[in-house]
PDB file of N, CA and C in Angstrom:
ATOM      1  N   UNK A   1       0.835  -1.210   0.000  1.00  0.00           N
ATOM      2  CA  UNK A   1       0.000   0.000   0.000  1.00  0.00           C
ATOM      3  C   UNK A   1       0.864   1.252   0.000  1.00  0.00           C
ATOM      4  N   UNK A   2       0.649   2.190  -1.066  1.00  0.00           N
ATOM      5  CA  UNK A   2       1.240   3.163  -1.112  1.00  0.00           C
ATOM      6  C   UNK A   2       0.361   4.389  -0.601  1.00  0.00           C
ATOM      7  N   UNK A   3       1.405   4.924   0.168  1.00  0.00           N
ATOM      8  CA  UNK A   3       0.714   7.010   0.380  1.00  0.00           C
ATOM      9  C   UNK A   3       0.054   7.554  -0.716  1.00  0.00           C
ATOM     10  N   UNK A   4      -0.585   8.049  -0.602  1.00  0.00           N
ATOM     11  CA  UNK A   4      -0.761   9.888  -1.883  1.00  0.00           C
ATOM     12  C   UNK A   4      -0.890  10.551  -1.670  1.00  0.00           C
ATOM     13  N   UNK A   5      -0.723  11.686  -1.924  1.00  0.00           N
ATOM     14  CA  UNK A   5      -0.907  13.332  -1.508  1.00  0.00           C
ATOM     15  C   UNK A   5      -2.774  13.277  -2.093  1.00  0.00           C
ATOM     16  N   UNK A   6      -3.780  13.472  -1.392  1.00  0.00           N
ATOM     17  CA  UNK A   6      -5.046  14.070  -1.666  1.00  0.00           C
ATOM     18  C   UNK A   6      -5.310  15.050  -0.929  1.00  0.00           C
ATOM     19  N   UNK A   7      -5.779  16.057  -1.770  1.00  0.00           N
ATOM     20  CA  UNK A   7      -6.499  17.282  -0.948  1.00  0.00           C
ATOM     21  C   UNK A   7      -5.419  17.844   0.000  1.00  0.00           C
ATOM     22  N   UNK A   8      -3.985  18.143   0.042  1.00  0.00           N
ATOM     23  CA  UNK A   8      -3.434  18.243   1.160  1.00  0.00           C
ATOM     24  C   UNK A   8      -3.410  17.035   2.201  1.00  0.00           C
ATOM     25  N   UNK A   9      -3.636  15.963   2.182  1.00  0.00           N
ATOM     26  CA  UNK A   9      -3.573  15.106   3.411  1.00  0.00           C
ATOM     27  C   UNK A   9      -2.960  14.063   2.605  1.00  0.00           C
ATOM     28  N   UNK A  10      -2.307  12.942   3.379  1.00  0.00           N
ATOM     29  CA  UNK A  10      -1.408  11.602   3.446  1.00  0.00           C
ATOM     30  C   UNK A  10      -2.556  10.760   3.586  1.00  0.00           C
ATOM     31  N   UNK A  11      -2.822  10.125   2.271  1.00  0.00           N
ATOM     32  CA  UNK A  11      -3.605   9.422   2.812  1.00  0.00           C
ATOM     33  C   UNK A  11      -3.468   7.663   2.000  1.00  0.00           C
ATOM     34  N   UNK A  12      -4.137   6.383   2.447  1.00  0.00           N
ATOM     35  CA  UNK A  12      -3.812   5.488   2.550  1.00  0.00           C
ATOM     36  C   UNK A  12      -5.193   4.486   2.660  1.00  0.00           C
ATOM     37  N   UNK A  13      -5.303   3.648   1.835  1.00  0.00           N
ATOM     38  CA  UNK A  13      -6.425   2.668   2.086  1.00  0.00           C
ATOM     39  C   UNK A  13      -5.936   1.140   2.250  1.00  0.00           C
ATOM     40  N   UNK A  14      -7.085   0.255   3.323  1.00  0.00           N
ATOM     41  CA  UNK A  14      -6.660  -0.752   3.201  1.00  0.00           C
ATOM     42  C   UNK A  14      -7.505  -1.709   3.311  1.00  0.00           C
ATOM     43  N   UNK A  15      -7.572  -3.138   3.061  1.00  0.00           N
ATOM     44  CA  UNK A  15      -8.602  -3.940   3.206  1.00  0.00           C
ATOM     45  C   UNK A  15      -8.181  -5.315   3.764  1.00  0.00           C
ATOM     46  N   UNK A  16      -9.166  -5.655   3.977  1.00  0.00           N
ATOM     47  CA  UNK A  16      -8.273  -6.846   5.712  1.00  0.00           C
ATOM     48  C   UNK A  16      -9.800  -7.720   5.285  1.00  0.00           C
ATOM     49  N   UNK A  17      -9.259  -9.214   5.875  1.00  0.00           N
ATOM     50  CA  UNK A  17     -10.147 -10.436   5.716  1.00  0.00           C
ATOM     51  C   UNK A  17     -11.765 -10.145   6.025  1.00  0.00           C
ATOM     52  N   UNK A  18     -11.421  -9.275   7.323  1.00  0.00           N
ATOM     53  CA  UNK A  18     -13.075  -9.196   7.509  1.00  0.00           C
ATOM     54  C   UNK A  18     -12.880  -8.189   9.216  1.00  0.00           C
ATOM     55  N   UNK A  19     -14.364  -7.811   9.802  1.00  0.00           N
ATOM     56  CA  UNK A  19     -13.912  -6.292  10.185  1.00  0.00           C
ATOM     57  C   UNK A  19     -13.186  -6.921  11.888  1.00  0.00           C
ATOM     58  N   UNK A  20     -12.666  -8.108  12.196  1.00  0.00           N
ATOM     59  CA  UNK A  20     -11.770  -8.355  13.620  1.00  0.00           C
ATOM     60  C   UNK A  20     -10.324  -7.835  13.342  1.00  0.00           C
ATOM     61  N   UNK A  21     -10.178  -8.274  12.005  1.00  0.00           N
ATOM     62  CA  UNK A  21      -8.943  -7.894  11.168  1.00  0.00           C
ATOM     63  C   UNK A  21      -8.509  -6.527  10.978  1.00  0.00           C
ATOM     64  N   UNK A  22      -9.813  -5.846  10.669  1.00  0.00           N
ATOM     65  CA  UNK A  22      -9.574  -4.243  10.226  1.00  0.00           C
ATOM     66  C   UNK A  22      -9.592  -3.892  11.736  1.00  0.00           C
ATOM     67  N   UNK A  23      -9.905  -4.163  12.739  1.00  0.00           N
ATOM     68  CA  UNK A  23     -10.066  -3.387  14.224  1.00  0.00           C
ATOM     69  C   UNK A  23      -8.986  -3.518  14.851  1.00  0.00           C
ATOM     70  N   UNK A  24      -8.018  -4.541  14.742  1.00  0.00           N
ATOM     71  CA  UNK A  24      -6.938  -5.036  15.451  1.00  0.00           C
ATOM     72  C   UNK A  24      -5.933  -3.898  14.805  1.00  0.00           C
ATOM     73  N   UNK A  25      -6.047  -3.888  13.163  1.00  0.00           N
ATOM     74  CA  UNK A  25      -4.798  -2.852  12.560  1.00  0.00           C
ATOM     75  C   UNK A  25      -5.266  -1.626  13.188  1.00  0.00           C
ATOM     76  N   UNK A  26      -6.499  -0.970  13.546  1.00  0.00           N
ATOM     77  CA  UNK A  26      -6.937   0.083  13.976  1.00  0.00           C
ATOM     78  C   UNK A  26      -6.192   0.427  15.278  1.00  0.00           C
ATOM     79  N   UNK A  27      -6.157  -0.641  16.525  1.00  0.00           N
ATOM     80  CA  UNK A  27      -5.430  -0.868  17.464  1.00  0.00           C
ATOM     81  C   UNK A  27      -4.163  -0.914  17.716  1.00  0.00           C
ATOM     82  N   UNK A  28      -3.207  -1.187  16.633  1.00  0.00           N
ATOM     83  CA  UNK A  28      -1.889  -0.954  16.249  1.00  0.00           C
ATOM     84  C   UNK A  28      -1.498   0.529  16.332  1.00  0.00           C
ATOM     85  N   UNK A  29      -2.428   1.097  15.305  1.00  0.00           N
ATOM     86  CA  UNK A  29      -2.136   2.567  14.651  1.00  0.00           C
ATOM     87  C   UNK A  29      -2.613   3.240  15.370  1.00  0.00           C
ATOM     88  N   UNK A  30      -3.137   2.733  16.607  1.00  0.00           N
ATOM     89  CA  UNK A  30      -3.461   3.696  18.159  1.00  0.00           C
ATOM     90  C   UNK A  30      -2.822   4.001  18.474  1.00  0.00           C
ATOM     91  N   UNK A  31      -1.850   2.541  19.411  1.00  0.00           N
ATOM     92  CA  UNK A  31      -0.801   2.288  20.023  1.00  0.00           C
ATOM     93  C   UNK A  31       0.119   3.479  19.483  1.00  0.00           C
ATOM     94  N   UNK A  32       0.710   3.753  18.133  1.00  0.00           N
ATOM     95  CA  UNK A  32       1.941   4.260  17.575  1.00  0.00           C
ATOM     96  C   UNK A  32       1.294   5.334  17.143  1.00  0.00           C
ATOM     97  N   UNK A  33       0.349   6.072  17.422  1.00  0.00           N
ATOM     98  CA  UNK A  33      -0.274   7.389  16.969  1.00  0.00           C
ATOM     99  C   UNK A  33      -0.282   8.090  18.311  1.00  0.00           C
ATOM    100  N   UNK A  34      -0.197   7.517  19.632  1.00  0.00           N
ATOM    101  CA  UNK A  34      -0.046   7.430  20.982  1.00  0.00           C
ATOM    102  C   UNK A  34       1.273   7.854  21.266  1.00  0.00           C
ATOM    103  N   UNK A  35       2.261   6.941  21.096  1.00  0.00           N
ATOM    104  CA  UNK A  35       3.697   7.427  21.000  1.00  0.00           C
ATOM    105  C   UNK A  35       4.172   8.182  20.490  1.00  0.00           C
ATOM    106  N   UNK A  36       3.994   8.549  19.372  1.00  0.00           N
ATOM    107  CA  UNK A  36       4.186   9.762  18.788  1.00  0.00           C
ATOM    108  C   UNK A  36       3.372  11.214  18.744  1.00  0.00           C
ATOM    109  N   UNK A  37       2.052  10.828  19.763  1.00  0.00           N
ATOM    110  CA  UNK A  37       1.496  12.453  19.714  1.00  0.00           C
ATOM    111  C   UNK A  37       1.002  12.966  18.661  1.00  0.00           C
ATOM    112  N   UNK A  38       0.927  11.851  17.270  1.00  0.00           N
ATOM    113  CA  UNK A  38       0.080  12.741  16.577  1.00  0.00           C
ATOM    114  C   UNK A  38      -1.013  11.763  15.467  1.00  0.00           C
ATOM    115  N   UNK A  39      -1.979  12.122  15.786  1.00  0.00           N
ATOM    116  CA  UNK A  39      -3.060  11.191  15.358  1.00  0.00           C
ATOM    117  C   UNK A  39      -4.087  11.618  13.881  1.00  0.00           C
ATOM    118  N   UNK A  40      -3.842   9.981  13.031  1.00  0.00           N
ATOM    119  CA  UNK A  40      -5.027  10.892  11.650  1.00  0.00           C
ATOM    120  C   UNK A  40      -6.450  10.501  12.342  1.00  0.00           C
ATOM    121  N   UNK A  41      -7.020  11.159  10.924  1.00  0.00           N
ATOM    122  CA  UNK A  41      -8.732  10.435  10.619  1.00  0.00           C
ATOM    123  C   UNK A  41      -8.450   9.377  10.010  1.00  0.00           C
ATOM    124  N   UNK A  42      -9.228   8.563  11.093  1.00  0.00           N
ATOM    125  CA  UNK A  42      -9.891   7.360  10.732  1.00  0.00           C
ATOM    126  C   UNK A  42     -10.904   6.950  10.074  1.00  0.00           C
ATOM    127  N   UNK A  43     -11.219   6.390   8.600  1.00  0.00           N
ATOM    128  CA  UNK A  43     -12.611   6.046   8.679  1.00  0.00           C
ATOM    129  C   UNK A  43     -12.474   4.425   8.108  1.00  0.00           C
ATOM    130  N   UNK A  44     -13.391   3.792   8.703  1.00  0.00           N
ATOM    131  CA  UNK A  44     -13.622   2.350   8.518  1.00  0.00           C
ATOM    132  C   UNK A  44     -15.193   1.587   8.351  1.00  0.00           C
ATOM    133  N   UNK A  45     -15.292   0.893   7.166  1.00  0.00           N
ATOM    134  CA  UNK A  45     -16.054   0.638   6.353  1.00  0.00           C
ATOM    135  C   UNK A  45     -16.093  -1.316   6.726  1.00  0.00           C
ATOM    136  N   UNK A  46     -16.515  -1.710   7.582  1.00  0.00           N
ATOM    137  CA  UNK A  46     -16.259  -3.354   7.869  1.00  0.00           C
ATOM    138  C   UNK A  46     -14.773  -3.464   7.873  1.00  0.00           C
ATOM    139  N   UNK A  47     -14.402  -4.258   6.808  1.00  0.00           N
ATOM    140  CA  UNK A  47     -13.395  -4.543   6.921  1.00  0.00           C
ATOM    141  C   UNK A  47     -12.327  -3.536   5.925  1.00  0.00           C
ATOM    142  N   UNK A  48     -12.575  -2.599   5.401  1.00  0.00           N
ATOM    143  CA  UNK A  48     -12.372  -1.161   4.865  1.00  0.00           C
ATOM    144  C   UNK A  48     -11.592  -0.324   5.649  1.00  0.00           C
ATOM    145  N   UNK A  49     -10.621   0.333   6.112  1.00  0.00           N
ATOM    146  CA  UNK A  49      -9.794   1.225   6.383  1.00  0.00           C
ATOM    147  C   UNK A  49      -9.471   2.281   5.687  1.00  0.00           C
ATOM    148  N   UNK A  50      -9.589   3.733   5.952  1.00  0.00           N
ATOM    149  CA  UNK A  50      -8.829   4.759   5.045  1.00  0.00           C
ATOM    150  C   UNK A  50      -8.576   6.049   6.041  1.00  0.00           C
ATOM    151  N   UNK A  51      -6.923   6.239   5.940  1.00  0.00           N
ATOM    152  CA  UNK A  51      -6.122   6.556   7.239  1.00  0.00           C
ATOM    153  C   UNK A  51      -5.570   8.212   6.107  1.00  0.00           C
ATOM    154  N   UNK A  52      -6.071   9.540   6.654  1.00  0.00           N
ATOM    155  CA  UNK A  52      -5.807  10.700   6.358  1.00  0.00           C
ATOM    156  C   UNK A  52      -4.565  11.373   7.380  1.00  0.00           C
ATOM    157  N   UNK A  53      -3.901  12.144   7.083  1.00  0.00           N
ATOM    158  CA  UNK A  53      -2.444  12.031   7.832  1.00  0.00           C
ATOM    159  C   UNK A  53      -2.578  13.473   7.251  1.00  0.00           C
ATOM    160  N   UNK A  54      -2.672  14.618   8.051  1.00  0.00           N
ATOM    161  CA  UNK A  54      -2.291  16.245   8.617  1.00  0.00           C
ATOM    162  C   UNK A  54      -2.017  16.925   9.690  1.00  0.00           C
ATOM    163  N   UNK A  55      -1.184  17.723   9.452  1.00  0.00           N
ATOM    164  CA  UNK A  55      -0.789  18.395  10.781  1.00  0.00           C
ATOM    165  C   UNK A  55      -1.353  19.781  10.981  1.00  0.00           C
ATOM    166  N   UNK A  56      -2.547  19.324  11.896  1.00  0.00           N
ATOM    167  CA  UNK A  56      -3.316  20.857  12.494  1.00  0.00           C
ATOM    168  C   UNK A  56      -2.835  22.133  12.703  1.00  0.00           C
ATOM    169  N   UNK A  57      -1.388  21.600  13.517  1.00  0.00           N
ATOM    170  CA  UNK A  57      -0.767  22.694  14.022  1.00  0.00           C
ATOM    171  C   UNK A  57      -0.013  23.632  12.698  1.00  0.00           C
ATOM    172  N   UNK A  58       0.149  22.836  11.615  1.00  0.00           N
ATOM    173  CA  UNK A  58       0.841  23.462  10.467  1.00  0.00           C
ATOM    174  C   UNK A  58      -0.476  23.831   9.265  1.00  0.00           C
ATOM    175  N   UNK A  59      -1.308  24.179   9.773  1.00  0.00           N
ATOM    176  CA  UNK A  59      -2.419  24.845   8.988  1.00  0.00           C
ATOM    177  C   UNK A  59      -3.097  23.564   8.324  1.00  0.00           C
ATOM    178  N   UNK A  60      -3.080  22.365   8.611  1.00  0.00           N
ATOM    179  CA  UNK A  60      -3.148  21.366   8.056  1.00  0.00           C
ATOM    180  C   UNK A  60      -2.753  20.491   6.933  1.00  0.00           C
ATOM    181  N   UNK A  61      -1.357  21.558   6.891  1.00  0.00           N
ATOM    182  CA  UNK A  61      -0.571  21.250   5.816  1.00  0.00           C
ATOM    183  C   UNK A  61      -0.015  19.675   6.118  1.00  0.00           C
ATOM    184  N   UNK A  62       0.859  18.721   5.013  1.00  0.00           N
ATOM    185  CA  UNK A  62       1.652  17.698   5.400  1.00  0.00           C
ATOM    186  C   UNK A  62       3.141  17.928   5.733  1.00  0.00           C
ATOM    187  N   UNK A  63       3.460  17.523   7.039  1.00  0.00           N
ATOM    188  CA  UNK A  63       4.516  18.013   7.409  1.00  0.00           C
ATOM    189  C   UNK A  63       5.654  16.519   8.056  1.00  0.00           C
ATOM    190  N   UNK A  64       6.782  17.114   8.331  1.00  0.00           N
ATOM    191  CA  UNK A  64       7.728  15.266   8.720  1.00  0.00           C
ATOM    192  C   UNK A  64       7.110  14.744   9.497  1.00  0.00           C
ATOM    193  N   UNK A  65       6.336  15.371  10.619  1.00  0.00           N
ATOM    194  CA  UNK A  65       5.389  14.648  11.379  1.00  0.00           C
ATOM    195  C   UNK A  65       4.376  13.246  10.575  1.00  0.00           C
ATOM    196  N   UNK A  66       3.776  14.216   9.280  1.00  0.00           N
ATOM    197  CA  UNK A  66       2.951  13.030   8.605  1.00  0.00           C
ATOM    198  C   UNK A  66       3.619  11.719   8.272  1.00  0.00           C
ATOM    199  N   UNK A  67       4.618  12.075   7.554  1.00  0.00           N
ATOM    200  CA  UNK A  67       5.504  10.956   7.032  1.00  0.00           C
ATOM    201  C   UNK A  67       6.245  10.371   7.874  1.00  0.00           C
ATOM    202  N   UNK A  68       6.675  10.521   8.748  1.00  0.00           N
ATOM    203  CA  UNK A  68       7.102   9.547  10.266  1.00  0.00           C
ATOM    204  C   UNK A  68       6.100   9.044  10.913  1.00  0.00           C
ATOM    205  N   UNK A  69       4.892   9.598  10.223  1.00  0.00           N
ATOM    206  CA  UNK A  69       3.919   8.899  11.159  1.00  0.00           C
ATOM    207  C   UNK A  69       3.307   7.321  10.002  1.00  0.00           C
ATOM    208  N   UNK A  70       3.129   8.086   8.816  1.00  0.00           N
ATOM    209  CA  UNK A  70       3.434   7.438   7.736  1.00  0.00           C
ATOM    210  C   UNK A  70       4.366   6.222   7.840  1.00  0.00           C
ATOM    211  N   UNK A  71       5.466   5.995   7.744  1.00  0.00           N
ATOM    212  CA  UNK A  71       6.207   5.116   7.666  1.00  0.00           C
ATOM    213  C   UNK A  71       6.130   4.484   9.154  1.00  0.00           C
ATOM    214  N   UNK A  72       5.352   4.410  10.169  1.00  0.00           N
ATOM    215  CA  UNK A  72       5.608   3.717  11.236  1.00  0.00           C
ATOM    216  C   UNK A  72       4.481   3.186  10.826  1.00  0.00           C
ATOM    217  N   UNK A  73       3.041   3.410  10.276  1.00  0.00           N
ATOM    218  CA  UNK A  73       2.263   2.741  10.251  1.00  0.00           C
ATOM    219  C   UNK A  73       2.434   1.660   9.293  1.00  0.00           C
ATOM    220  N   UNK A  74       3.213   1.882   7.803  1.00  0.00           N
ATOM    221  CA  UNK A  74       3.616   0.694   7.087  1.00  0.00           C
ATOM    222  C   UNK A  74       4.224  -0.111   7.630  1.00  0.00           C
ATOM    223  N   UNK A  75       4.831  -0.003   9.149  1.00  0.00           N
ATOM    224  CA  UNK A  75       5.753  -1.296   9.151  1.00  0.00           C
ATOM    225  C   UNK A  75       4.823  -2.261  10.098  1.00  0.00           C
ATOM    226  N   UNK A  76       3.532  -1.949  10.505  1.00  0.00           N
ATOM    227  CA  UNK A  76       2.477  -2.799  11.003  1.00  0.00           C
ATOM    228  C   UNK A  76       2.228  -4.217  10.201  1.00  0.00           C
ATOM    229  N   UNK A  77       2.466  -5.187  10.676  1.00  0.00           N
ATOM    230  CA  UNK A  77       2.349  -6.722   9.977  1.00  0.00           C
ATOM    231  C   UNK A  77       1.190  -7.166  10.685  1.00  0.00           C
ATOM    232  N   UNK A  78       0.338  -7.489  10.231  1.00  0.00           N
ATOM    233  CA  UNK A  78      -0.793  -8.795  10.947  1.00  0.00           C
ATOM    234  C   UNK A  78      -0.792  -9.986  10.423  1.00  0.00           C
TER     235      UNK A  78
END
């Protein structure tokens, strides 16, 4: 799964066996959205995921924050 720039935001879709699957990756990207202090929009569709990545504080521009936040969530394995 690759990033894209939409609308100004980092954003990312994903699709998982069925929705225990999509809730557990949801739970991951808590955990490490937690540690790092900075959290996207979530929206989830059953087993559907789609993860938006901006930084409020930077006018909601995408900033290294996104993309460190970005690349910690790709390295999530289930």
């Amino acid at each position: 799964n690759m990033w894209a720039e939409e609308n100004g935001k980092l954003v990312n879709s994903y699709e998982f066996k069925d929705f225990k699957e999509a809730m557990l990756f949801i739970n991951e990207v808590a955990k490490i959205c937690d540690e790092v202090n900075h959290h996207p929009e979530i929206y989830n569709c059953y087993n559907r995921i789609k993860l938006y990545l901006c930084t409020h504080d930077a006018q909601d521009n995408i900033t290294k924050k996104d993309h460190h936040l970005a690349g910690l969530i790709n390295k999530i394995v289930l």
